[in-house]
PDB file of N, CA and C in Angstrom:
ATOM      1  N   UNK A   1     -35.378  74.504  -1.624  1.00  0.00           N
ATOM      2  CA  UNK A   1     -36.726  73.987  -1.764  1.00  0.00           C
ATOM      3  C   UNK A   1     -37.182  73.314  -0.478  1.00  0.00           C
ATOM      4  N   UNK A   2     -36.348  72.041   0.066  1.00  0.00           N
ATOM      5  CA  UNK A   2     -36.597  71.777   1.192  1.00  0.00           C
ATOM      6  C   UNK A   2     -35.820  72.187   2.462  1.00  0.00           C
ATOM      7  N   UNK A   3     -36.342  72.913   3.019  1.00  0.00           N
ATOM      8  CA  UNK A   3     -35.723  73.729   3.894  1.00  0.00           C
ATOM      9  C   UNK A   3     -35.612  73.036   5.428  1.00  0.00           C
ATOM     10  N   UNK A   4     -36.458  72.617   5.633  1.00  0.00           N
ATOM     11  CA  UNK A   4     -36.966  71.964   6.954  1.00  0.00           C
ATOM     12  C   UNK A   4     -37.087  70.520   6.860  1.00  0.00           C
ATOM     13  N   UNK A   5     -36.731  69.310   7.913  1.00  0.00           N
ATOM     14  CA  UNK A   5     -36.477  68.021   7.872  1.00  0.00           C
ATOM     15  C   UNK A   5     -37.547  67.443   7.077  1.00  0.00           C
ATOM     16  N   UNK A   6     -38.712  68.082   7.466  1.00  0.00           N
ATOM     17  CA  UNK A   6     -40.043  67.238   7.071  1.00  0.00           C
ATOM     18  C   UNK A   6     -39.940  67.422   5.484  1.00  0.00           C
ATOM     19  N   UNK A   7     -39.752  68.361   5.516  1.00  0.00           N
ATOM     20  CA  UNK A   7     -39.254  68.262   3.115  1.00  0.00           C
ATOM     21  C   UNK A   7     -38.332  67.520   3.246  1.00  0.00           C
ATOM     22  N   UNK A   8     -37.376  67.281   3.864  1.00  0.00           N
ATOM     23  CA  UNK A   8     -36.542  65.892   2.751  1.00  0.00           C
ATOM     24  C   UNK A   8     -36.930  64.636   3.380  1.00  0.00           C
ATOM     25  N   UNK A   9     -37.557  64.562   4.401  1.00  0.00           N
ATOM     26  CA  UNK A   9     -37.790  63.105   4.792  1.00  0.00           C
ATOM     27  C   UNK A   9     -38.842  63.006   3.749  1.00  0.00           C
ATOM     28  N   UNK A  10     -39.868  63.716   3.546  1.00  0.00           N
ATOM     29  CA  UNK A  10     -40.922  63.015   2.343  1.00  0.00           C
ATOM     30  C   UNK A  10     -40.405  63.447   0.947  1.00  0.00           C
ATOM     31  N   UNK A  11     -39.249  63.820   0.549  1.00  0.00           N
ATOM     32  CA  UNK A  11     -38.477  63.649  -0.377  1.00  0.00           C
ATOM     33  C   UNK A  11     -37.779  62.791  -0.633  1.00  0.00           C
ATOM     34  N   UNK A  12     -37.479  62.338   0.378  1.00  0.00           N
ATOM     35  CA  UNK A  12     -36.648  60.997   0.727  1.00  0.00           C
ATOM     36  C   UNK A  12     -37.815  59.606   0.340  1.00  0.00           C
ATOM     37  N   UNK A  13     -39.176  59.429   1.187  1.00  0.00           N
ATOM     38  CA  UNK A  13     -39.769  58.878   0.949  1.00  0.00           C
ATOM     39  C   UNK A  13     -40.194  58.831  -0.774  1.00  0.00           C
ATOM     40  N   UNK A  14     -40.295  59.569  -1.545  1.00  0.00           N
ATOM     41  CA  UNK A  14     -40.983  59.467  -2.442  1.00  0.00           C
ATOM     42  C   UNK A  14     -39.691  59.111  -3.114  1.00  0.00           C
ATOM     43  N   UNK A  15     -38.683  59.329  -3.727  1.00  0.00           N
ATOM     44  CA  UNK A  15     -37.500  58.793  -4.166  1.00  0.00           C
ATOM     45  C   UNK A  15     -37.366  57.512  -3.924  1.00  0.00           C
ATOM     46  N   UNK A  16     -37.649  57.168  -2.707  1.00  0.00           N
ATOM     47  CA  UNK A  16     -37.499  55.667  -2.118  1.00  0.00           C
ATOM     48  C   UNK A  16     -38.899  54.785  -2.638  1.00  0.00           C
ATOM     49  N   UNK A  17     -39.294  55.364  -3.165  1.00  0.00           N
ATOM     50  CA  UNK A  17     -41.068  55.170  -3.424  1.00  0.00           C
ATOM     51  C   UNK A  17     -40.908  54.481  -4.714  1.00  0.00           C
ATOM     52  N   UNK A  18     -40.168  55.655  -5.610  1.00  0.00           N
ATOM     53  CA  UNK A  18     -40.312  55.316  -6.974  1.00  0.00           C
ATOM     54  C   UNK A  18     -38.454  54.304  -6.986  1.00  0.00           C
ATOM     55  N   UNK A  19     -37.952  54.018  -6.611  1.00  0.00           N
ATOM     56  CA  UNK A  19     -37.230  53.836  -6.323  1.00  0.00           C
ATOM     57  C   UNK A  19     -37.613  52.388  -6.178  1.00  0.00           C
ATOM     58  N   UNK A  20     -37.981  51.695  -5.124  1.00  0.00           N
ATOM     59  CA  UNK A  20     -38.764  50.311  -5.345  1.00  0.00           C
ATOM     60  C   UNK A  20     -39.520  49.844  -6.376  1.00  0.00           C
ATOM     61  N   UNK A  21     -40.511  50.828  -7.046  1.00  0.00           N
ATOM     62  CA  UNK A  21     -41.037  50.154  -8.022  1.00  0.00           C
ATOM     63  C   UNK A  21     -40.531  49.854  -9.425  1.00  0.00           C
ATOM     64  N   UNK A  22     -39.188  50.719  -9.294  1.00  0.00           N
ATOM     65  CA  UNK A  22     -38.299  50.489 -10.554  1.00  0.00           C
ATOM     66  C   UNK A  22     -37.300  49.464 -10.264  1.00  0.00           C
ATOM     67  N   UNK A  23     -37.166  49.012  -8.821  1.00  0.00           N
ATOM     68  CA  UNK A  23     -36.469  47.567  -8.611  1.00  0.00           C
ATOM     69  C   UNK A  23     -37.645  46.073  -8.580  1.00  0.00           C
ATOM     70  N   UNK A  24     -38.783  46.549  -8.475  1.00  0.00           N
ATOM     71  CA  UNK A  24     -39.664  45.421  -8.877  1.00  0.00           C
ATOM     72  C   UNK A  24     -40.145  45.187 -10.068  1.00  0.00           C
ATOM     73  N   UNK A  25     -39.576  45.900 -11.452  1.00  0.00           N
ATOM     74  CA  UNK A  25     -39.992  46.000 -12.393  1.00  0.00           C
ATOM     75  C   UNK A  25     -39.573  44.627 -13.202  1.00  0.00           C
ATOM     76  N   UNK A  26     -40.072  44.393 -14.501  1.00  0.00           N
ATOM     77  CA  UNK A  26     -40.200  43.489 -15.123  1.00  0.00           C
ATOM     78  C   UNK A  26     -38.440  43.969 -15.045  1.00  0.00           C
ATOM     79  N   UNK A  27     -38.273  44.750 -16.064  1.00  0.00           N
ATOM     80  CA  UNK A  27     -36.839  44.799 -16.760  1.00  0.00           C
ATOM     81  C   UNK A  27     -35.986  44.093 -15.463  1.00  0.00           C
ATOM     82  N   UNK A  28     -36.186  44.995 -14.405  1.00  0.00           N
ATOM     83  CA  UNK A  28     -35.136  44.628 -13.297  1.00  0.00           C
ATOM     84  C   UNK A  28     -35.061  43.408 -12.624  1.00  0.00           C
ATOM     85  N   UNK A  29     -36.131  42.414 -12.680  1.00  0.00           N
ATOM     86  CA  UNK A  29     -35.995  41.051 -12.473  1.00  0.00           C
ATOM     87  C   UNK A  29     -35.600  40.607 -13.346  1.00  0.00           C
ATOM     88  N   UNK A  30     -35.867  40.576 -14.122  1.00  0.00           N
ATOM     89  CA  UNK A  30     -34.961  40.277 -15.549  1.00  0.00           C
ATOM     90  C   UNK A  30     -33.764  40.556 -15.384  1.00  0.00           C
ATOM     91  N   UNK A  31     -33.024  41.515 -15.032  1.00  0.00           N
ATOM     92  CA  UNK A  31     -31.731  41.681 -14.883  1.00  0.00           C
ATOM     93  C   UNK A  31     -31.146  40.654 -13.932  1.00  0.00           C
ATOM     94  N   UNK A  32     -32.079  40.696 -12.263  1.00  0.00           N
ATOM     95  CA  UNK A  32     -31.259  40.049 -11.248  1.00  0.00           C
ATOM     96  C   UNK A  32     -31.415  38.393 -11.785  1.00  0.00           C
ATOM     97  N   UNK A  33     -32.223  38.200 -12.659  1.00  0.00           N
ATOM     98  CA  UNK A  33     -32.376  36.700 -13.128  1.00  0.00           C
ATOM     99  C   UNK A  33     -30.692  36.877 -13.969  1.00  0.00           C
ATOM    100  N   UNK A  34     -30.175  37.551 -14.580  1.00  0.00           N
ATOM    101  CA  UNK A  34     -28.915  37.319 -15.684  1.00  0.00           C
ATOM    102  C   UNK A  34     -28.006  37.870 -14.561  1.00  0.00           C
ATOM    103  N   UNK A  35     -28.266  38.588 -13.659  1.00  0.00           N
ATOM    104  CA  UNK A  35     -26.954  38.552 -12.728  1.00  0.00           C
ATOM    105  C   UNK A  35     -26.552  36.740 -11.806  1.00  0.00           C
ATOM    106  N   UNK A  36     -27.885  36.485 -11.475  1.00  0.00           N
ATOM    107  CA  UNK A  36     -27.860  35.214 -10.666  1.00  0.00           C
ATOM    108  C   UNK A  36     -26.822  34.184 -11.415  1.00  0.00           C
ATOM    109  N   UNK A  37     -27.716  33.775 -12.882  1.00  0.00           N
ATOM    110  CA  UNK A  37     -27.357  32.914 -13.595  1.00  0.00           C
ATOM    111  C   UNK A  37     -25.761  33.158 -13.568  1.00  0.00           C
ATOM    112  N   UNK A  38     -25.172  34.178 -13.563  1.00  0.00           N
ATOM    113  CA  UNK A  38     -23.522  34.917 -13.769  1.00  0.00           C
ATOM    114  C   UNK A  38     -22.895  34.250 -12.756  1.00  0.00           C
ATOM    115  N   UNK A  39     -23.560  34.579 -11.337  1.00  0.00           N
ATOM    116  CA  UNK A  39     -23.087  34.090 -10.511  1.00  0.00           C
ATOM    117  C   UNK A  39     -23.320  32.484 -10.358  1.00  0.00           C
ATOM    118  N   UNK A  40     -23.743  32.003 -10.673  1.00  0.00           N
ATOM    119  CA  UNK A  40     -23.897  30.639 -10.711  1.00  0.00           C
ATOM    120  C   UNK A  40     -22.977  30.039 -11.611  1.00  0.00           C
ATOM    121  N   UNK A  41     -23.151  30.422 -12.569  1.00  0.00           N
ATOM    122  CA  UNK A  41     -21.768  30.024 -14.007  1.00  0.00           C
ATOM    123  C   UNK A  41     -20.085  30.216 -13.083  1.00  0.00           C
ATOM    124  N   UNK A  42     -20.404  31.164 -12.466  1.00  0.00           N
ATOM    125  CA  UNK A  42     -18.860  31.308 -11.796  1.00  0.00           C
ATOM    126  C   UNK A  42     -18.481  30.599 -10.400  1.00  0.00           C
ATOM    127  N   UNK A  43     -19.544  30.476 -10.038  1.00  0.00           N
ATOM    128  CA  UNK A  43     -19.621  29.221  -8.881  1.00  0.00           C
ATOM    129  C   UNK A  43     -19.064  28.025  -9.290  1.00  0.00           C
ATOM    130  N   UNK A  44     -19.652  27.318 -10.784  1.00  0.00           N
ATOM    131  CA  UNK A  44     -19.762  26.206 -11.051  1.00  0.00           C
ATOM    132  C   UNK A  44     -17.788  26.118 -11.664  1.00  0.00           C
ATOM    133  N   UNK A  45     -17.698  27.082 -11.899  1.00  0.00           N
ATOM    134  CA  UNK A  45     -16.424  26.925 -13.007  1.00  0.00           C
ATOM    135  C   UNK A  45     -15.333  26.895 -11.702  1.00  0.00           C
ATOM    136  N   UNK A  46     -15.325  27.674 -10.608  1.00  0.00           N
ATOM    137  CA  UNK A  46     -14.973  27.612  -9.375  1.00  0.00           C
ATOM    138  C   UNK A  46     -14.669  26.032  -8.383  1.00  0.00           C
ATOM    139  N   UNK A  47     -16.068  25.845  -8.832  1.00  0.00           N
ATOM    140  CA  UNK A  47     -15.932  24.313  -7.669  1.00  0.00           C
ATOM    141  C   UNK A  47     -15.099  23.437  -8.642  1.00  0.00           C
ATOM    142  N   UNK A  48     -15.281  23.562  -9.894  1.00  0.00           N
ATOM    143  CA  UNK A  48     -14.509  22.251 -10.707  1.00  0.00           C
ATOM    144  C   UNK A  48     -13.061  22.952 -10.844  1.00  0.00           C
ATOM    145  N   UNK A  49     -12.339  24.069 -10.522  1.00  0.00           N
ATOM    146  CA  UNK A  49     -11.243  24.139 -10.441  1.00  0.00           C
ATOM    147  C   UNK A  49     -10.842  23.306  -9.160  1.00  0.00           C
ATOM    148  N   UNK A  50     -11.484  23.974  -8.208  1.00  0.00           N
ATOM    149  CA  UNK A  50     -11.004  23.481  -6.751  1.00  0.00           C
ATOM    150  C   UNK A  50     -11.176  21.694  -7.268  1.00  0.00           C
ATOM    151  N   UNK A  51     -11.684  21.158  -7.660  1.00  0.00           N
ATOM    152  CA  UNK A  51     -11.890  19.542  -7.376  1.00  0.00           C
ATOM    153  C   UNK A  51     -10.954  19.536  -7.907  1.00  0.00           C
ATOM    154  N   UNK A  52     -10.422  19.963  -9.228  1.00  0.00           N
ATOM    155  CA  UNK A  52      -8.985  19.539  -9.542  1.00  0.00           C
ATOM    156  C   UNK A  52      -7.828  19.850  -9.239  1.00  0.00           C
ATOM    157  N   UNK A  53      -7.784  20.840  -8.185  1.00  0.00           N
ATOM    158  CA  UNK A  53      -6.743  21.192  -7.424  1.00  0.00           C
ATOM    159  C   UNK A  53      -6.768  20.115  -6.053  1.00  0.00           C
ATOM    160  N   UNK A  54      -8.335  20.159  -5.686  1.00  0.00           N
ATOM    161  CA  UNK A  54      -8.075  19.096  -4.528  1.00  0.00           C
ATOM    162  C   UNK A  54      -7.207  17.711  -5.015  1.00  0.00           C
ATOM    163  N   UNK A  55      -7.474  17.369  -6.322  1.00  0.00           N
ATOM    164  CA  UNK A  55      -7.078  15.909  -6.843  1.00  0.00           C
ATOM    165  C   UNK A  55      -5.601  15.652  -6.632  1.00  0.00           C
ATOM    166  N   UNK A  56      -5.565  16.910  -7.183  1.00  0.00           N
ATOM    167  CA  UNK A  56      -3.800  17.092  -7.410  1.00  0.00           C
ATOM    168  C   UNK A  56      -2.976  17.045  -6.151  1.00  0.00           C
ATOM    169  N   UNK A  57      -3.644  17.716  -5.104  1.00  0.00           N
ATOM    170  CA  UNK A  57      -3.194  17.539  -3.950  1.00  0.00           C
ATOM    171  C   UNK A  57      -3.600  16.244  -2.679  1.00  0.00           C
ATOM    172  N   UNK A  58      -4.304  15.408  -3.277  1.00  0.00           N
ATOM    173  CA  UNK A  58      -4.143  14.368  -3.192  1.00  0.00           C
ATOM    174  C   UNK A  58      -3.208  13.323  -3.491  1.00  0.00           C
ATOM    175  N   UNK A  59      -2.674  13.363  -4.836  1.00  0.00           N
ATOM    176  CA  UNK A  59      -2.074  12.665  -5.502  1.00  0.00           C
ATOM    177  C   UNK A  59      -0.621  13.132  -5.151  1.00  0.00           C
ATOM    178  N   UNK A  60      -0.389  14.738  -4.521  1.00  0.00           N
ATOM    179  CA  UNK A  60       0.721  14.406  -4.084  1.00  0.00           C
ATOM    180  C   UNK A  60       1.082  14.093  -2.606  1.00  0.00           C
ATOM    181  N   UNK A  61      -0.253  14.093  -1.682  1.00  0.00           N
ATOM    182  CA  UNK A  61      -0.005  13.450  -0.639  1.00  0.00           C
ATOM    183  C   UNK A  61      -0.042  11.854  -0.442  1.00  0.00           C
ATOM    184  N   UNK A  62      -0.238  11.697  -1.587  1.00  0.00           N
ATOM    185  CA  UNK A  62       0.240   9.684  -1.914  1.00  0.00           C
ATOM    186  C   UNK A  62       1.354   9.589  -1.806  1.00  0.00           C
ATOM    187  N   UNK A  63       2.043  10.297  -2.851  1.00  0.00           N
ATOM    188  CA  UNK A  63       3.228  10.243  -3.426  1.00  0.00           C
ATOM    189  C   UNK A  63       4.541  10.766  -2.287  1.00  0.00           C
ATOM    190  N   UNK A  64       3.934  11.805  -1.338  1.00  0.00           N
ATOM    191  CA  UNK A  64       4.841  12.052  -0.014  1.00  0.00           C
ATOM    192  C   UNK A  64       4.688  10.698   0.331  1.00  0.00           C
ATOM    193  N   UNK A  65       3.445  10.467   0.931  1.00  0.00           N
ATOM    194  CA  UNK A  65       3.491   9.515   1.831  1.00  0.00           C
ATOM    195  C   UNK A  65       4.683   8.010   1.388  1.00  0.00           C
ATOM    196  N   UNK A  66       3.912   7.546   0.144  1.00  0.00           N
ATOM    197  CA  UNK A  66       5.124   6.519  -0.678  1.00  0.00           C
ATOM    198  C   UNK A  66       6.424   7.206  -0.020  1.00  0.00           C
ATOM    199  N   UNK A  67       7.172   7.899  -0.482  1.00  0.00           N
ATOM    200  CA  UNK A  67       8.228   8.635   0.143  1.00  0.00           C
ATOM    201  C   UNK A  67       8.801   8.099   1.461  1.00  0.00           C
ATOM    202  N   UNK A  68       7.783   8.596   2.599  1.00  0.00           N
ATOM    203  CA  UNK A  68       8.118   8.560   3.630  1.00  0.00           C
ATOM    204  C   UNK A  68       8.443   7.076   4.294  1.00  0.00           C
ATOM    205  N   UNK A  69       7.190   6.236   3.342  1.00  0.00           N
ATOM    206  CA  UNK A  69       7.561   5.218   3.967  1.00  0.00           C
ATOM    207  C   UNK A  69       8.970   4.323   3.203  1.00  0.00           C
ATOM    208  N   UNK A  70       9.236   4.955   2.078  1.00  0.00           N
ATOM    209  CA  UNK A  70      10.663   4.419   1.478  1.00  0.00           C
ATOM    210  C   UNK A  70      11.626   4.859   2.503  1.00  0.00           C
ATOM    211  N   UNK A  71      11.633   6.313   3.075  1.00  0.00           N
ATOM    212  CA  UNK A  71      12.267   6.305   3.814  1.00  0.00           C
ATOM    213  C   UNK A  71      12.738   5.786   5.442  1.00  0.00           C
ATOM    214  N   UNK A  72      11.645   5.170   5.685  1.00  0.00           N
ATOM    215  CA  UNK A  72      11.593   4.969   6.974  1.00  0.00           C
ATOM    216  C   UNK A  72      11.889   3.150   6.559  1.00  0.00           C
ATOM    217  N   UNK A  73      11.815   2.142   5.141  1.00  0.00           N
ATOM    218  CA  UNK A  73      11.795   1.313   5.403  1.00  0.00           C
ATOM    219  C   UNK A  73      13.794   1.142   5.321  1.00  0.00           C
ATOM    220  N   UNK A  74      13.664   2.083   4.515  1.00  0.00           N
ATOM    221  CA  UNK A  74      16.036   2.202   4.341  1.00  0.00           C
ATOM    222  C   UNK A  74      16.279   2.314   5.530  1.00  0.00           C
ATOM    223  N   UNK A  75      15.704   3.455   6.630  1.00  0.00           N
ATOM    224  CA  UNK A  75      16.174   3.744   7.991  1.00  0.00           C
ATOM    225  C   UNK A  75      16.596   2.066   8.560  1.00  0.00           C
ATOM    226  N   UNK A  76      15.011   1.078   8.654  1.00  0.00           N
ATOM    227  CA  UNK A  76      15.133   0.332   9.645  1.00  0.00           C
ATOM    228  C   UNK A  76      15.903  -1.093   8.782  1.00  0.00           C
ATOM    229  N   UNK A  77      16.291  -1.291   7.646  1.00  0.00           N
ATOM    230  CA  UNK A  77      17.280  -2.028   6.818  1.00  0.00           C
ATOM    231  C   UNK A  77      18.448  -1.378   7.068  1.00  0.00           C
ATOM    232  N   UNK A  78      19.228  -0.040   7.321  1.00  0.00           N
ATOM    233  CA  UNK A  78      20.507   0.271   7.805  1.00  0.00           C
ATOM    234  C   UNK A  78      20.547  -0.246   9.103  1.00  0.00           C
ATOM    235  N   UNK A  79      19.597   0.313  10.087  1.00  0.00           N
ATOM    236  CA  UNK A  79      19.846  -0.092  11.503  1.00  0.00           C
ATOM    237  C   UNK A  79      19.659  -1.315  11.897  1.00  0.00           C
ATOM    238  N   UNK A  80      19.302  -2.246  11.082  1.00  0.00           N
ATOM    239  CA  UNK A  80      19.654  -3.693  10.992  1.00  0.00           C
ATOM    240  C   UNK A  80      20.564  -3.880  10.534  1.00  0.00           C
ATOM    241  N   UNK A  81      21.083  -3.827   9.279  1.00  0.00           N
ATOM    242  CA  UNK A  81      22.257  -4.065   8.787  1.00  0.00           C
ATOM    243  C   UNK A  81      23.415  -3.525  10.192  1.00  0.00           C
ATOM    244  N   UNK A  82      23.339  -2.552  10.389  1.00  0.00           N
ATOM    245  CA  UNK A  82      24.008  -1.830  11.954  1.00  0.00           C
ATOM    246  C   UNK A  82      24.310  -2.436  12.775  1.00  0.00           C
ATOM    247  N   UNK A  83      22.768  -3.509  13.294  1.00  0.00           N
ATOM    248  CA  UNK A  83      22.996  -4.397  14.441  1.00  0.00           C
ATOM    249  C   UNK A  83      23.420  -5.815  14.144  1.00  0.00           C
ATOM    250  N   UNK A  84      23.146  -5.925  12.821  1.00  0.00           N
ATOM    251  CA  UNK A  84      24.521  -6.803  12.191  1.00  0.00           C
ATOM    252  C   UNK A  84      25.675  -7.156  12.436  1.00  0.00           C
ATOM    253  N   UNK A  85      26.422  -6.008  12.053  1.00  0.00           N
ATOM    254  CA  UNK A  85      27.459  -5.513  12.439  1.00  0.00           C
ATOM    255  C   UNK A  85      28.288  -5.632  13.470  1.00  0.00           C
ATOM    256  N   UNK A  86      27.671  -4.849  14.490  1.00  0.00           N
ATOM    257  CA  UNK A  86      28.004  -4.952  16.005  1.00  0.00           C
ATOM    258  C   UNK A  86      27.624  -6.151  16.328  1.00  0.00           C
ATOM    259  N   UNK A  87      26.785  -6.742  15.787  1.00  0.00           N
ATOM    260  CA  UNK A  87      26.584  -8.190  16.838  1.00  0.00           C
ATOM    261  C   UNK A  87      27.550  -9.268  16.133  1.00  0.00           C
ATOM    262  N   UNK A  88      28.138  -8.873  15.112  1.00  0.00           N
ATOM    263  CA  UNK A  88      29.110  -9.378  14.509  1.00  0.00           C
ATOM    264  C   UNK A  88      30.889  -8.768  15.222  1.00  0.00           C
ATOM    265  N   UNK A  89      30.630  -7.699  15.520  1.00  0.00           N
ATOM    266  CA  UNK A  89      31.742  -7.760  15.828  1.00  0.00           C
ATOM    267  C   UNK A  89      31.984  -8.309  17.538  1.00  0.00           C
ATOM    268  N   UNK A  90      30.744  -7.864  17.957  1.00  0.00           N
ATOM    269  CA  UNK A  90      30.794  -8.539  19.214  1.00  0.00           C
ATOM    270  C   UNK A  90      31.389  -9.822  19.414  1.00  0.00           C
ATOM    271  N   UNK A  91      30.759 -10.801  18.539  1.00  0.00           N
ATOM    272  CA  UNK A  91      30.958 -12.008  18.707  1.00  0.00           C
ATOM    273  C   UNK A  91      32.392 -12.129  18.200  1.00  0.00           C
ATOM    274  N   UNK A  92      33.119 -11.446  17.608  1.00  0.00           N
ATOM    275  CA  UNK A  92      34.555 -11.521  17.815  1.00  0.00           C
ATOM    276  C   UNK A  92      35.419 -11.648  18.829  1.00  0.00           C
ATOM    277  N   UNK A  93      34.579 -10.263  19.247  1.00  0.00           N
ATOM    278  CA  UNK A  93      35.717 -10.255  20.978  1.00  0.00           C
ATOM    279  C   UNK A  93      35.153 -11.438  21.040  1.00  0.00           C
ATOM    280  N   UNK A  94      34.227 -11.783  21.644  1.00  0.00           N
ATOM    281  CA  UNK A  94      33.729 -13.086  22.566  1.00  0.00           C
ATOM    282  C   UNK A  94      34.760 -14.637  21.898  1.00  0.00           C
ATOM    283  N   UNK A  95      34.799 -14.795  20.605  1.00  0.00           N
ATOM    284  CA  UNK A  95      35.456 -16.027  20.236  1.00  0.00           C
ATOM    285  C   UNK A  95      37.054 -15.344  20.287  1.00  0.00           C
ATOM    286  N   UNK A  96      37.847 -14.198  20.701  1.00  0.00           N
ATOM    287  CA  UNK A  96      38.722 -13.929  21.197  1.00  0.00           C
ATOM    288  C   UNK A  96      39.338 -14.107  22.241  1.00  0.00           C
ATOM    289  N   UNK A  97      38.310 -14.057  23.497  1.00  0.00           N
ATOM    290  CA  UNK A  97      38.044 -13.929  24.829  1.00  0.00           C
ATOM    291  C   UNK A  97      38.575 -15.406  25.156  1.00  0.00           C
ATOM    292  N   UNK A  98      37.366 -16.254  24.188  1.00  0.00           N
ATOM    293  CA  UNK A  98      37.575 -17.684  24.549  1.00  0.00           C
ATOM    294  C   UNK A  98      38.969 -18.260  24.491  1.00  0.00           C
ATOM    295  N   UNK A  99      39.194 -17.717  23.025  1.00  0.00           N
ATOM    296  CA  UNK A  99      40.596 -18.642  22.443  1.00  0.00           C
ATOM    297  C   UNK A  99      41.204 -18.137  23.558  1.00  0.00           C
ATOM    298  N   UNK A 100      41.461 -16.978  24.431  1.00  0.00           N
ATOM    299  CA  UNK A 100      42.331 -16.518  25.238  1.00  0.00           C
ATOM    300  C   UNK A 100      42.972 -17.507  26.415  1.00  0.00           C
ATOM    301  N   UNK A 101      41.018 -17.524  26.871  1.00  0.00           N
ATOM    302  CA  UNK A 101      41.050 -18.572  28.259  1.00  0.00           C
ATOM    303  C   UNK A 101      41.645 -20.032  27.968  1.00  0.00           C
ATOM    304  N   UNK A 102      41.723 -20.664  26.336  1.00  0.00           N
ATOM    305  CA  UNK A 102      42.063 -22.149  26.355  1.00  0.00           C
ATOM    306  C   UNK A 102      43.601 -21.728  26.165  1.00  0.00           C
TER     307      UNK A 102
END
């Protein structure tokens, strides 16, 4: 039927013709209105997962943190207790040393 470009380009046009006015139609706004709303419902159900995933991952970067600093406060109570120690035994030699010299 269309043999030559100029038949399907205005075949093309008129397809594309009726083609728009059946996407501006009542029904079809109507539709993209119940697609929107869809997408919006799934947006919304979306962000309130994420907030409660963000929460959660909050609550366990408290709970590291608590952690870390339990750990770091044992570190510097051993390495005291440590320099305890040595400064305890130090002072051995030293009241050794002495008794030596009297």
């Amino acid at each position: 039927m269309f043999k030559n470009g100029w038949g399907k380009f205005v075949g093309g046009f008129l397809v594309g013709s009726v083609g728009l006015s059946v996407l501006g139609s009542k029904i079809a706004q109507k539709g993209y209105r119940y697609v929107t709303a869809g997408a919006f419902i799934a947006k919304d159900s979306i962000m309130e997962k994420a907030e409660k995933i963000q929460g959660a991952a909050s609550d366990i970067a408290a709970d590291a943190n608590e952690i870390k600093e339990r750990y770091y406060e044992s570190c510097e109570e051993k390495e005291m207790q440590g320099e305890e120690t040595a400064a305890e035994f130090e002072g051995e030699d030293e009241t050794e040393e002495t008794a030596e010299e009297n």
